[in-house]
Protein backbone atom coordinates (compact mmCIF):
# COMPACT_ATOMS: atom_id res chain seq x y z
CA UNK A 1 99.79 102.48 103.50
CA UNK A 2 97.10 100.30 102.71
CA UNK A 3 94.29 102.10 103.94
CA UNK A 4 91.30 100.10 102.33
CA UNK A 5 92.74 96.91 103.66
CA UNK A 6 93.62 98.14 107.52
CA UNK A 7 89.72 99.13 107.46
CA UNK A 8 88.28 96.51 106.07
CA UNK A 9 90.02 93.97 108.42
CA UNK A 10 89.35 96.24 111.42
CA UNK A 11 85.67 96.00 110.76
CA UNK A 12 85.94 92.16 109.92
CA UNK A 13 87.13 92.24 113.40
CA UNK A 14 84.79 93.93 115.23
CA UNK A 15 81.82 91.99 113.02
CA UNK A 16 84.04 88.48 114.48
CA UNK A 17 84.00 89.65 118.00
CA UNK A 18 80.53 90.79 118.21
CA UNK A 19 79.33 87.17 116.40
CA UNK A 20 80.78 85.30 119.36
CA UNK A 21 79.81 87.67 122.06
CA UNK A 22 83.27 89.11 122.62
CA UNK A 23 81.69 92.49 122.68
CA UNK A 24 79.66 93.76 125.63
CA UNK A 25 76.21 94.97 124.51
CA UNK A 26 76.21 98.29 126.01
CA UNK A 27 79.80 98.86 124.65
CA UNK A 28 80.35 101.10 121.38
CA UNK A 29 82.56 99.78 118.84
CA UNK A 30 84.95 101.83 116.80
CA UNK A 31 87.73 102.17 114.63
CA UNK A 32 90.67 105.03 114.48
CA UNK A 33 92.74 105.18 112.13
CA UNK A 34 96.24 106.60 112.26
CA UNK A 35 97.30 108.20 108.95
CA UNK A 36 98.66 110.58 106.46
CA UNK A 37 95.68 109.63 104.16
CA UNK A 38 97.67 108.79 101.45
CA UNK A 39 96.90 105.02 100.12
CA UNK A 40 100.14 103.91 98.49
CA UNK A 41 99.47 100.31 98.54
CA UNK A 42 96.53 97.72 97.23
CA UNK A 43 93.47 100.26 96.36
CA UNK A 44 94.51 104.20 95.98
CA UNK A 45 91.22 105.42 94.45
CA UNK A 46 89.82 107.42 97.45
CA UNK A 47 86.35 107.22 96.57
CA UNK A 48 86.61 103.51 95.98
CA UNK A 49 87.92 103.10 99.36
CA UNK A 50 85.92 105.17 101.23
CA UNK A 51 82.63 103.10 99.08
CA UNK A 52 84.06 100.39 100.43
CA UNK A 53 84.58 101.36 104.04
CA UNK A 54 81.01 102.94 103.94
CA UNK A 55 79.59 99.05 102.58
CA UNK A 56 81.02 97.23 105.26
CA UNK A 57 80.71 99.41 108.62
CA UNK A 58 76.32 99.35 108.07
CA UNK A 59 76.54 102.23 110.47
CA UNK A 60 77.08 99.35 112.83
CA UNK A 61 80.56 100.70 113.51
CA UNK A 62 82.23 104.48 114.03
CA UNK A 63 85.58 105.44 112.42
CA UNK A 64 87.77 108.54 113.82
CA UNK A 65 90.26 109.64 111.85
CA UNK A 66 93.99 111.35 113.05
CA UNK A 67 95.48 112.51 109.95
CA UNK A 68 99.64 112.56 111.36
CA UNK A 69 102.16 114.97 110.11
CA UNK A 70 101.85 118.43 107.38
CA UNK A 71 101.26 116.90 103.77
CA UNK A 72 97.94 114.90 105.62
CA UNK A 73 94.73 114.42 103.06
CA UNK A 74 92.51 115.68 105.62
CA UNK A 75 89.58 116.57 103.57
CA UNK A 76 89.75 112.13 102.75
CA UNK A 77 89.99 111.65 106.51
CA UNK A 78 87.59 113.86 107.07
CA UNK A 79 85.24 112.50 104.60
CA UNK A 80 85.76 109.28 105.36
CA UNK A 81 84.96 109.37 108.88
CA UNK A 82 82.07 111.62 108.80
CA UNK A 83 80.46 108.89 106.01
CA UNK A 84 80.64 106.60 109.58
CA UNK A 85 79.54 108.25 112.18
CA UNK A 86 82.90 109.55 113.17
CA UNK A 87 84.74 112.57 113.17
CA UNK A 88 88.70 113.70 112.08
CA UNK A 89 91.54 115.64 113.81
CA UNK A 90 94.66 116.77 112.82
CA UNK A 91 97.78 116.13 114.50
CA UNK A 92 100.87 118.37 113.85
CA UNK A 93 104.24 116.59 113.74
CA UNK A 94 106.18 119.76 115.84
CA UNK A 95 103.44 119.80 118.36
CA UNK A 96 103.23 117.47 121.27
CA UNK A 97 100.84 115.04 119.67
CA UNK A 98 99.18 113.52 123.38
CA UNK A 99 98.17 117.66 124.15
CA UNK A 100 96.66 117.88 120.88
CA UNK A 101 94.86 114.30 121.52
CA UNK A 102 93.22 115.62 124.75
């Protein structure tokens, strides 16, 4: 997973959309991402990554976090969301993941 990547593009997203008026004033923009918190791919160092993350949302931007399966880096997720105005939830793999969404 390349988790510094997915968010920085996400936000460069958002930043596009709101720069041409795709993105309704009144609207709040944010960002979940879906992982085991485990950056395998581009940059792994956590702190760099959530730096980076932190740098580019400007608390413009909120990021939720749903840290999937049992070997889950929550305390990352966690961290990484709360830096942006977000929060984190688990989500078990042998529970029914919608019930644990509501």
């Amino acid at each position: 997973t390349n988790i510094n990547e997915a968010l920085l593009r996400a936000v460069q997203m958002l930043v596009r959309a709101s720069n041409q008026g795709l993105i309704d004033s009144g609207s709040v923009s944010m960002i979940i991402l879906v992982s085991d918190g485990d950056p395998t791919v581009g940059e792994i160092k956590l702190s760099t990554i959530q730096k980076n993350v932190k740098r580019v949302m400007k608390e413009e931007f909120s990021l939720f976090s749903l840290g999937i399966g049992f070997d889950v880096d929550f305390d990352f997720l966690e961290r990484i969301a709360m830096d942006n105005r977000g929060i984190a939830q688990r989500i078990y793999a042998n529970h029914d993941a919608a019930e644990q969404l509501k």
